[in-house]
C-alpha atoms as a PDB file:
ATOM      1  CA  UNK A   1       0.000   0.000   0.000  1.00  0.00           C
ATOM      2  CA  UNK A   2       2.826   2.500   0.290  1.00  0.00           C
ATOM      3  CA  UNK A   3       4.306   1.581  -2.336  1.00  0.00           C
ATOM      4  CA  UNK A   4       1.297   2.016  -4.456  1.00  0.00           C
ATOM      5  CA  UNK A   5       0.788   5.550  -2.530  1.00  0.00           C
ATOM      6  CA  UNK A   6       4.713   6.716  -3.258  1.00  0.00           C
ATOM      7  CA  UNK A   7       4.235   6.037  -6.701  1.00  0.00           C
ATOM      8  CA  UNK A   8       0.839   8.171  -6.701  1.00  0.00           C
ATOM      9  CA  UNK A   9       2.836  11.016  -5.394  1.00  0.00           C
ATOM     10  CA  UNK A  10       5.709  10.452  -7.811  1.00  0.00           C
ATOM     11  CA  UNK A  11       2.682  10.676 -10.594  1.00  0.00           C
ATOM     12  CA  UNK A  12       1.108  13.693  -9.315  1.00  0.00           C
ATOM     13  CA  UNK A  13       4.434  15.682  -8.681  1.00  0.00           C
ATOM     14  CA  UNK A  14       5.147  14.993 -12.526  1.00  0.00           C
ATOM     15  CA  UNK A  15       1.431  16.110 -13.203  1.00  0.00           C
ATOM     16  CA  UNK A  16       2.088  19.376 -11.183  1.00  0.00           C
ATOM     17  CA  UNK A  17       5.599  19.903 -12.905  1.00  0.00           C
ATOM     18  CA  UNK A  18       3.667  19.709 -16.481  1.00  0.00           C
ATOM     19  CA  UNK A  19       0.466  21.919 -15.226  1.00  0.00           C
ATOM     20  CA  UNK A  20       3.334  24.720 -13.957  1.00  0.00           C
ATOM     21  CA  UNK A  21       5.361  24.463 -17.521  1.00  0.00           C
ATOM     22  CA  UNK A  22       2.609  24.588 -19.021  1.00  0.00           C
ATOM     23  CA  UNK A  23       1.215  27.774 -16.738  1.00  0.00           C
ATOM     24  CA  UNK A  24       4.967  29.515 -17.212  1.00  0.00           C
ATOM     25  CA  UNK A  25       4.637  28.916 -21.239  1.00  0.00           C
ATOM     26  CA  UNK A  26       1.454  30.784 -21.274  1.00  0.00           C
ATOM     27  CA  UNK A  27       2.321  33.444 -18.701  1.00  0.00           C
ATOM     28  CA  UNK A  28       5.820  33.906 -21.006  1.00  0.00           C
ATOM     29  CA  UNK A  29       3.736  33.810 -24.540  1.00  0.00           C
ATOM     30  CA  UNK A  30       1.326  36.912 -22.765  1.00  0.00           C
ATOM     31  CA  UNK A  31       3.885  38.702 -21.325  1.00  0.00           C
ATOM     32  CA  UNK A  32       5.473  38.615 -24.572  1.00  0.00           C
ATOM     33  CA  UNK A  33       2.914  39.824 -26.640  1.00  0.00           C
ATOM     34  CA  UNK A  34       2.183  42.481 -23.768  1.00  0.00           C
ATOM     35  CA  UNK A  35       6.167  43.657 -24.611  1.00  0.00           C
ATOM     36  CA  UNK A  36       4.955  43.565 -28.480  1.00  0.00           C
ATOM     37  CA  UNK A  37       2.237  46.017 -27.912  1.00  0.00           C
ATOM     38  CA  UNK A  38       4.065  48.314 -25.555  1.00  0.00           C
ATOM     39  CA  UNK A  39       6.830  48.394 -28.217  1.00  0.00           C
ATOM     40  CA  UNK A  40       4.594  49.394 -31.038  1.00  0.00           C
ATOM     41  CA  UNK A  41       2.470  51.663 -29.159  1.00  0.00           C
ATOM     42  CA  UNK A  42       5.955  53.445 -28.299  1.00  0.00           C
ATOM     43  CA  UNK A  43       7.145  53.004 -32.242  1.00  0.00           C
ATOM     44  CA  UNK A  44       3.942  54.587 -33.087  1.00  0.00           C
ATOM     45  CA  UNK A  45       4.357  57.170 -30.630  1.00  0.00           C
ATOM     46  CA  UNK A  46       8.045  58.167 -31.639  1.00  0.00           C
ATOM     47  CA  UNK A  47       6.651  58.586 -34.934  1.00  0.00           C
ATOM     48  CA  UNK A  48       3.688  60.771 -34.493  1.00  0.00           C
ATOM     49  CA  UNK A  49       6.621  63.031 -32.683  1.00  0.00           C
ATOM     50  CA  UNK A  50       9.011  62.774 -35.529  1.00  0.00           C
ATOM     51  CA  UNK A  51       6.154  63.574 -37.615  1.00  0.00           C
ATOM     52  CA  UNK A  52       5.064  66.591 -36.307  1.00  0.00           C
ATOM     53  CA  UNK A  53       8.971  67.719 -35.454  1.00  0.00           C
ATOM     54  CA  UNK A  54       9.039  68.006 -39.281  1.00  0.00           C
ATOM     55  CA  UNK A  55       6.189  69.842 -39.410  1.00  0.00           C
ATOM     56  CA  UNK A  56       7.085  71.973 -37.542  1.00  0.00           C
ATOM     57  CA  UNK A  57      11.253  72.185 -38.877  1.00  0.00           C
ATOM     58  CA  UNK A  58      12.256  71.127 -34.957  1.00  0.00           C
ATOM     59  CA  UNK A  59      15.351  69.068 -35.844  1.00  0.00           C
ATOM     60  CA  UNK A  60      16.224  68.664 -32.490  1.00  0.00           C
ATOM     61  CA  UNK A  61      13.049  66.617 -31.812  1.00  0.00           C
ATOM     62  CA  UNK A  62      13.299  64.927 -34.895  1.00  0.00           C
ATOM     63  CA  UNK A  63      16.678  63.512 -33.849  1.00  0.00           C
ATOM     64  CA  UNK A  64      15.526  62.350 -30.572  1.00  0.00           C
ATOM     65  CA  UNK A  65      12.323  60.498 -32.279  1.00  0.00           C
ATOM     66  CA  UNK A  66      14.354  59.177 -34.618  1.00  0.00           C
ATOM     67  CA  UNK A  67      17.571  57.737 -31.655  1.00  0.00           C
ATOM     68  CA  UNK A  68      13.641  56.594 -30.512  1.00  0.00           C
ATOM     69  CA  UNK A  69      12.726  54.473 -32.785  1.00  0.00           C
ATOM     70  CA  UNK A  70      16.324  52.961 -33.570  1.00  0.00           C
ATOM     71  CA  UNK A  71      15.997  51.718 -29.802  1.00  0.00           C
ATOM     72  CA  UNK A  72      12.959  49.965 -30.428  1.00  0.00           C
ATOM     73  CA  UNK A  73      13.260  48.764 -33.892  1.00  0.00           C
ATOM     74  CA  UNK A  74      17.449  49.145 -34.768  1.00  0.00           C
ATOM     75  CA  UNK A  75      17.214  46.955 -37.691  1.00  0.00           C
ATOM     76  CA  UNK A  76      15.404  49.641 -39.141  1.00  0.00           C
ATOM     77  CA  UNK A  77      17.507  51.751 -42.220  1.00  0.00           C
ATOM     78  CA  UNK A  78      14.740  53.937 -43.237  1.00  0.00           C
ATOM     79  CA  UNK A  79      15.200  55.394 -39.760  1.00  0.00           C
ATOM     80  CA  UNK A  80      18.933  55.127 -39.840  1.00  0.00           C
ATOM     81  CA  UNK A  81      18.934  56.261 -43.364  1.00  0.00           C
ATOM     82  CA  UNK A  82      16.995  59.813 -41.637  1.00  0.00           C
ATOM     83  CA  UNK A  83      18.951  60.100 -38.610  1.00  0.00           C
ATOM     84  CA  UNK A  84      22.152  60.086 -41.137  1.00  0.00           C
ATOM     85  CA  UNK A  85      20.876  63.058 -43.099  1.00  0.00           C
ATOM     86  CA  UNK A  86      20.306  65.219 -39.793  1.00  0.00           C
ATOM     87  CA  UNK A  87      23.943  64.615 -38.570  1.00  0.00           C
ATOM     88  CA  UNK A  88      25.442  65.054 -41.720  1.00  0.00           C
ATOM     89  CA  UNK A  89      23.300  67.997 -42.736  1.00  0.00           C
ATOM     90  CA  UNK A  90      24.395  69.841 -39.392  1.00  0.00           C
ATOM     91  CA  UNK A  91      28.288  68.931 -39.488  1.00  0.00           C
ATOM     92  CA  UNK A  92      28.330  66.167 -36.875  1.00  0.00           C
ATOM     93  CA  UNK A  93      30.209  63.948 -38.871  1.00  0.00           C
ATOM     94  CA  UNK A  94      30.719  61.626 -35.933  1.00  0.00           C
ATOM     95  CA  UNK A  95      27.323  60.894 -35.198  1.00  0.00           C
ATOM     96  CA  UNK A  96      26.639  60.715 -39.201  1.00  0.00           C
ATOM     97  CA  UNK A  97      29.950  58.513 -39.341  1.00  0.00           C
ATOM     98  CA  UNK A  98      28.628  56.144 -36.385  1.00  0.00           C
ATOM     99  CA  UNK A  99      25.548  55.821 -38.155  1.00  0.00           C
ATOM    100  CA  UNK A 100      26.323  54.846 -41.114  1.00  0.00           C
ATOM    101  CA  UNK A 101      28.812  52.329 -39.860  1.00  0.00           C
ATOM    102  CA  UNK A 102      25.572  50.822 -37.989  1.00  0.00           C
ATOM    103  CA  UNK A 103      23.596  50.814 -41.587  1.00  0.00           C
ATOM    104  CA  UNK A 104      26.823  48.977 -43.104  1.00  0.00           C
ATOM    105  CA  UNK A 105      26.904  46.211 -40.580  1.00  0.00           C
ATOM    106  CA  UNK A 106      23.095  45.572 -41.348  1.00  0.00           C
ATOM    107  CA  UNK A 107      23.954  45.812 -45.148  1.00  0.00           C
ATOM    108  CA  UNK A 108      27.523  46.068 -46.350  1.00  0.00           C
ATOM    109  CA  UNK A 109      26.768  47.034 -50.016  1.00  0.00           C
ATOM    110  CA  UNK A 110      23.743  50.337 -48.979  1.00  0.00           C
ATOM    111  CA  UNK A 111      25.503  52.796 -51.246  1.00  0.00           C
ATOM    112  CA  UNK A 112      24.105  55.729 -49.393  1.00  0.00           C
ATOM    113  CA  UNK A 113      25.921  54.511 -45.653  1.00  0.00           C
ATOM    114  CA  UNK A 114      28.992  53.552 -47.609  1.00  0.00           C
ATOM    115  CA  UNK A 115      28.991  57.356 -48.850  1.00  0.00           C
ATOM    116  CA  UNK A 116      27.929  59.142 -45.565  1.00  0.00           C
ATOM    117  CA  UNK A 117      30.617  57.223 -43.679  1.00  0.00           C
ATOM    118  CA  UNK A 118      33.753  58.151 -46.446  1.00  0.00           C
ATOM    119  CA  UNK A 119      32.616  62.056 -46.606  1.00  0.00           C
ATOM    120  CA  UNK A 120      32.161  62.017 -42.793  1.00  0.00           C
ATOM    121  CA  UNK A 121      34.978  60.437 -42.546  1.00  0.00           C
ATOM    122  CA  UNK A 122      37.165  62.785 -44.755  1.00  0.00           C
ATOM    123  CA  UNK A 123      35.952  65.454 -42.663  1.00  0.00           C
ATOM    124  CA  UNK A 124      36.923  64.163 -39.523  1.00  0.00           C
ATOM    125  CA  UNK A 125      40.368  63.668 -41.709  1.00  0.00           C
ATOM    126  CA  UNK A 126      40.624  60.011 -40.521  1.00  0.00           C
ATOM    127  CA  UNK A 127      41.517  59.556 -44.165  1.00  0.00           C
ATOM    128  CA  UNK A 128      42.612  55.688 -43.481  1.00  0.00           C
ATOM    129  CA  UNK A 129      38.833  55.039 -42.666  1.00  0.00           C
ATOM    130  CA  UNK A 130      37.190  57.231 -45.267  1.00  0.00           C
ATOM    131  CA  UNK A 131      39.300  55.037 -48.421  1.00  0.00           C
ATOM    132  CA  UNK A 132      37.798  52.120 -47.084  1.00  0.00           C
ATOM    133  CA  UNK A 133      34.707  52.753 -47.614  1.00  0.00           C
ATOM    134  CA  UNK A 134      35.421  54.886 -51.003  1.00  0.00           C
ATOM    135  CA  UNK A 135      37.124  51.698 -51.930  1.00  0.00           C
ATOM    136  CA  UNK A 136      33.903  49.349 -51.349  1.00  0.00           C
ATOM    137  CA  UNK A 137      32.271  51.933 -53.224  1.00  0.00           C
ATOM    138  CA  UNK A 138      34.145  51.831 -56.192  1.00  0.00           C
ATOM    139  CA  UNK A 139      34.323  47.942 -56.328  1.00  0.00           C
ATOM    140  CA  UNK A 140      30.144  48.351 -56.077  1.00  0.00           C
ATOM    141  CA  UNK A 141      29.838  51.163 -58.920  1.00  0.00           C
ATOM    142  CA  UNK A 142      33.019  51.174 -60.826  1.00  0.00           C
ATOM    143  CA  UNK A 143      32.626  55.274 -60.791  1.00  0.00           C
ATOM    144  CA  UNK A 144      35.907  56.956 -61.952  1.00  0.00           C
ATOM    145  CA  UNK A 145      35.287  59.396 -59.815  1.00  0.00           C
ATOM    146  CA  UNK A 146      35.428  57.705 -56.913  1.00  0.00           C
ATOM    147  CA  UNK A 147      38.852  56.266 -57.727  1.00  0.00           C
ATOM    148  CA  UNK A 148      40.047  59.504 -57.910  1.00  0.00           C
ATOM    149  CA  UNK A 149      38.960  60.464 -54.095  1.00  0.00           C
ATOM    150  CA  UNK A 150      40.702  57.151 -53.151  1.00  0.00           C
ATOM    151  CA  UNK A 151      44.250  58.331 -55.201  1.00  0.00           C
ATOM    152  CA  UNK A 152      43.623  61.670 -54.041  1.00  0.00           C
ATOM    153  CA  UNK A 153      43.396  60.691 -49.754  1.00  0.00           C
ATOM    154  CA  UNK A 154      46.402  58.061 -50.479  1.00  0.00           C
ATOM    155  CA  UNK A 155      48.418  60.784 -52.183  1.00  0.00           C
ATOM    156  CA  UNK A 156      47.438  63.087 -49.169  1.00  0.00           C
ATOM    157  CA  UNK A 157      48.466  60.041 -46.441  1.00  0.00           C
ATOM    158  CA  UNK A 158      52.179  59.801 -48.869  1.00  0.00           C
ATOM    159  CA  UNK A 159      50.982  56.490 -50.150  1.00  0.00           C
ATOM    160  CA  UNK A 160      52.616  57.415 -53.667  1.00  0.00           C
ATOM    161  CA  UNK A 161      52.494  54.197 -55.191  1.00  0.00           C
ATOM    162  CA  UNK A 162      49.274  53.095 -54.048  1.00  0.00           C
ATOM    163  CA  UNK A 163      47.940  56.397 -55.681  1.00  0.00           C
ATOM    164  CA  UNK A 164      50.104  56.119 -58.789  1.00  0.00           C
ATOM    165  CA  UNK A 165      48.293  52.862 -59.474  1.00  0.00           C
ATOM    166  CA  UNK A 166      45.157  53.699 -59.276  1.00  0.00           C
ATOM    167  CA  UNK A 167      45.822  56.894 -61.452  1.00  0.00           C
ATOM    168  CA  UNK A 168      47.273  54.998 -63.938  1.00  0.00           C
ATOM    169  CA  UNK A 169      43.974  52.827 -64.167  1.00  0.00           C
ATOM    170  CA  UNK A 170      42.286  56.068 -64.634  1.00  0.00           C
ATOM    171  CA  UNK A 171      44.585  57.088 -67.548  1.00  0.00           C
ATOM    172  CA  UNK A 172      43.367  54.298 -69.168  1.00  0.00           C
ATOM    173  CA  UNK A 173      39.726  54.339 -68.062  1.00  0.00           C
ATOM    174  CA  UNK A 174      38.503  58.170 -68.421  1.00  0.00           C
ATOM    175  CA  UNK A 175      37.195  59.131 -72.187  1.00  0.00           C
ATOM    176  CA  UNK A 176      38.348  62.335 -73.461  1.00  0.00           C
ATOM    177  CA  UNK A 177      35.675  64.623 -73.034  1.00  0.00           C
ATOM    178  CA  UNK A 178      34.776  62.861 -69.184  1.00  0.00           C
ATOM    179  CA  UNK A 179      34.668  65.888 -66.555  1.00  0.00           C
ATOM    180  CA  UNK A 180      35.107  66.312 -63.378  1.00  0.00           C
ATOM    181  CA  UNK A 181      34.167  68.712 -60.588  1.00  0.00           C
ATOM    182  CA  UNK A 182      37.305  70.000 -58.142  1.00  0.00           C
ATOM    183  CA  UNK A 183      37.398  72.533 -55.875  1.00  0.00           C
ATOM    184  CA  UNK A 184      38.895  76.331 -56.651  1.00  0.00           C
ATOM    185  CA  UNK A 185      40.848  78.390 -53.873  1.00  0.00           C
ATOM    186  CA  UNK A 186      37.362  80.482 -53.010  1.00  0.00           C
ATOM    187  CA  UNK A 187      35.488  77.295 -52.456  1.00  0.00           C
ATOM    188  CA  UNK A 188      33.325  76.844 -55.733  1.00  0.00           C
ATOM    189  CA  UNK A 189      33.611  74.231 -58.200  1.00  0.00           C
ATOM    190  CA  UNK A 190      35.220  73.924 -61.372  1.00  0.00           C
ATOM    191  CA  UNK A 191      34.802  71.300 -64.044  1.00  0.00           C
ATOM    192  CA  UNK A 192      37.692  70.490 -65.907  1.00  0.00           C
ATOM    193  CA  UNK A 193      38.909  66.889 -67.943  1.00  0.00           C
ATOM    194  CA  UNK A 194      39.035  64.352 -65.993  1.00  0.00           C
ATOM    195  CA  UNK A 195      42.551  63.660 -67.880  1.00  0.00           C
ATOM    196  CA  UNK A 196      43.771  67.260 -66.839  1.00  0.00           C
ATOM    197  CA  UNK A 197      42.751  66.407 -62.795  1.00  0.00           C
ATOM    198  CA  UNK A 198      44.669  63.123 -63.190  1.00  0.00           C
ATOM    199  CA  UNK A 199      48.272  65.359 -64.799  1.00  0.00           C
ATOM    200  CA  UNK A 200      47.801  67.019 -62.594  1.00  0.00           C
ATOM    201  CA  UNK A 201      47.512  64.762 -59.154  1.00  0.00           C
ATOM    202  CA  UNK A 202      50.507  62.819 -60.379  1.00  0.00           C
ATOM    203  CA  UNK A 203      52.279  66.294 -60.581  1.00  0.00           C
ATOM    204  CA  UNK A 204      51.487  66.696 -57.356  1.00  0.00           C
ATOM    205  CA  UNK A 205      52.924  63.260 -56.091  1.00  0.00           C
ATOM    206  CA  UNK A 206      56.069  63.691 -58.480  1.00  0.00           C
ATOM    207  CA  UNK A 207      56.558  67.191 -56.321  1.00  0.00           C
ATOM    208  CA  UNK A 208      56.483  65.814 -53.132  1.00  0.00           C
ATOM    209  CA  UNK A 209      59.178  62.502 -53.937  1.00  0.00           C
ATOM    210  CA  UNK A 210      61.328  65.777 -54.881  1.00  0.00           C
ATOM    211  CA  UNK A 211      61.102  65.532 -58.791  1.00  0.00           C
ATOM    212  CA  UNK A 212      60.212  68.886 -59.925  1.00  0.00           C
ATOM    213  CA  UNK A 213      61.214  68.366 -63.384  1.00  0.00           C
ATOM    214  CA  UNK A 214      58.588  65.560 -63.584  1.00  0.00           C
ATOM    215  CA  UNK A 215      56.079  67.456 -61.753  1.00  0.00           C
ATOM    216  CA  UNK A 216      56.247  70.731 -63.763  1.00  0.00           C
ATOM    217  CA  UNK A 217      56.017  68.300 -67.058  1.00  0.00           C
ATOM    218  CA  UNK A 218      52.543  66.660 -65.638  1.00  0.00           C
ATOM    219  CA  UNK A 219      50.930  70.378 -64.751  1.00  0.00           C
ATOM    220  CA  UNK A 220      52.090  71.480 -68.016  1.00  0.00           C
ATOM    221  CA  UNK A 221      50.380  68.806 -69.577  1.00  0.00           C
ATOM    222  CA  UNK A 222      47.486  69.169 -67.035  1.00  0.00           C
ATOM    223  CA  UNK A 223      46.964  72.836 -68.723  1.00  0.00           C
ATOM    224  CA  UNK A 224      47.325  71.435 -72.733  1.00  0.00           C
ATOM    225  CA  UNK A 225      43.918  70.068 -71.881  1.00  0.00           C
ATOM    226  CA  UNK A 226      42.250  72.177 -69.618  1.00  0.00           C
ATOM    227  CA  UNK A 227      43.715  75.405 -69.627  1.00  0.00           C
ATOM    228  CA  UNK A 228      41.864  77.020 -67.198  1.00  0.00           C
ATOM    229  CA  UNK A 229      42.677  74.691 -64.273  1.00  0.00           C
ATOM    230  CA  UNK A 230      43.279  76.788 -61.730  1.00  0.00           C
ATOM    231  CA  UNK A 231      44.785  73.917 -59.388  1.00  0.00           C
ATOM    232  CA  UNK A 232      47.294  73.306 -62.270  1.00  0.00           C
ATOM    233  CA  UNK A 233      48.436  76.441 -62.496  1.00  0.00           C
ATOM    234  CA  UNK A 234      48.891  77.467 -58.953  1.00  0.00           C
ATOM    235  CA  UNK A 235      50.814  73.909 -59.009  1.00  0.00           C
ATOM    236  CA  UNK A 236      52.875  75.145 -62.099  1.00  0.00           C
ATOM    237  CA  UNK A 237      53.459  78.849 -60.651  1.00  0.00           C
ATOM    238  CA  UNK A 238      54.857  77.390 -57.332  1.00  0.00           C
ATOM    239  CA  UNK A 239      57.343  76.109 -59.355  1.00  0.00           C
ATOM    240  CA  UNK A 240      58.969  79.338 -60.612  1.00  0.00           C
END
């Protein structure tokens, strides 16, 4: 008989065990979908706010909705993509930089991110970082352009024959008539041939190994094709 009665108990402990994991599963699957509610009610909420922050041109407020709703949803880019913009648009290439960095982890190849991080990067003049993410931009889009940033920032960190090489892809990559867009001494732009920028980078990277001669001979050609390169000819008067 007490055998029959321990083996009773042993029964109904296991049938209490079950009944609680069974209680604890349902208590965990409610409090769960309690945490999903709260979480978008407080998505929704941070939205209405960022919303009306843009009404209303409040940056500030749109920043802090935004940092909101990365909290509660940070897989989000749409909302990274935004909170990007604001810190770049405003100078804080930091925060921009950090950002985008976050938007590359979630997707390596998002063009925009890869972008935001380089120019925030050059800013900050943590010129290592910023070709490494002009590089993965280049592999992605093959823009000539681009390239040229990368030679440019390894010509200004005196990696000469890093920069040489990729200038001497460009040489054989950029048609005749291709432009581009570099900056004059008052801050505007001027568009010269893409040929004439590349003369006259590798003038600039002949001038600083010490070979003038070979410097002077790329700005001079720099100016056969685009004679009204201003960089070129400051290069070619500080020369004489």
């Amino acid at each position: 008989m007490l055998k029959i009665l321990r083996i009773n108990n042993h029964k109904m402990k296991k049938i209490k065990l079950l009944f609680l994991a069974l209680f604890l599963g349902f208590v965990g699957q409610e409090a769960m979908a309690q945490d999903s509610a709260y979480v978008n009610n407080e998505y929704a909420k941070a939205m209405a706010l960022y919303n009306r922050a843009q009404r209303y041109n409040d940056l500030t407020v749109s920043k802090q909705a935004l940092l909101e709703m990365t909290l509660l949803n940070p897989g989000n880019t749409s909302v990274l993509k935004s909170l990007a913009e604001i810190y770049f648009g405003n100078g804080q290439f930091v925060s921009s930089a950090m950002v985008a960095m976050d938007m590359i982890n979630l997707h390596p190849n998002n063009l925009f991110a890869l972008e935001v991080a380089a120019v925030s990067y050059e800013n900050l003049r943590l010129y290592d970082k910023a070709i490494e993410q002009y590089e993965a931009m280049w592999l992605a889009t093959d823009n000539s352009t681009i390239l040229y940033q990368v030679s440019y920032l390894q010509y200004l960190l005196d990696r000469y024959d890093q920069a040489n090489s990729n200038l001497g892809i460009l040489t054989g990559k950029v048609a005749a008539d291709e432009v581009i867009g570099l900056a004059k001494e008052d801050g505007s732009t001027q568009e010269v041939k893409f040929s004439a920028a590349v003369e006259n980078l590798k003038g600039l990277i002949a001038l600083d190994q010490g070979n003038k001669e070979k410097a002077r001979g790329h700005f001079t050609k720099a100016l056969e094709i685009s004679p009204e390169f201003e960089a070129a000819q400051n290069s070619l008067n500080g020369l004489k």
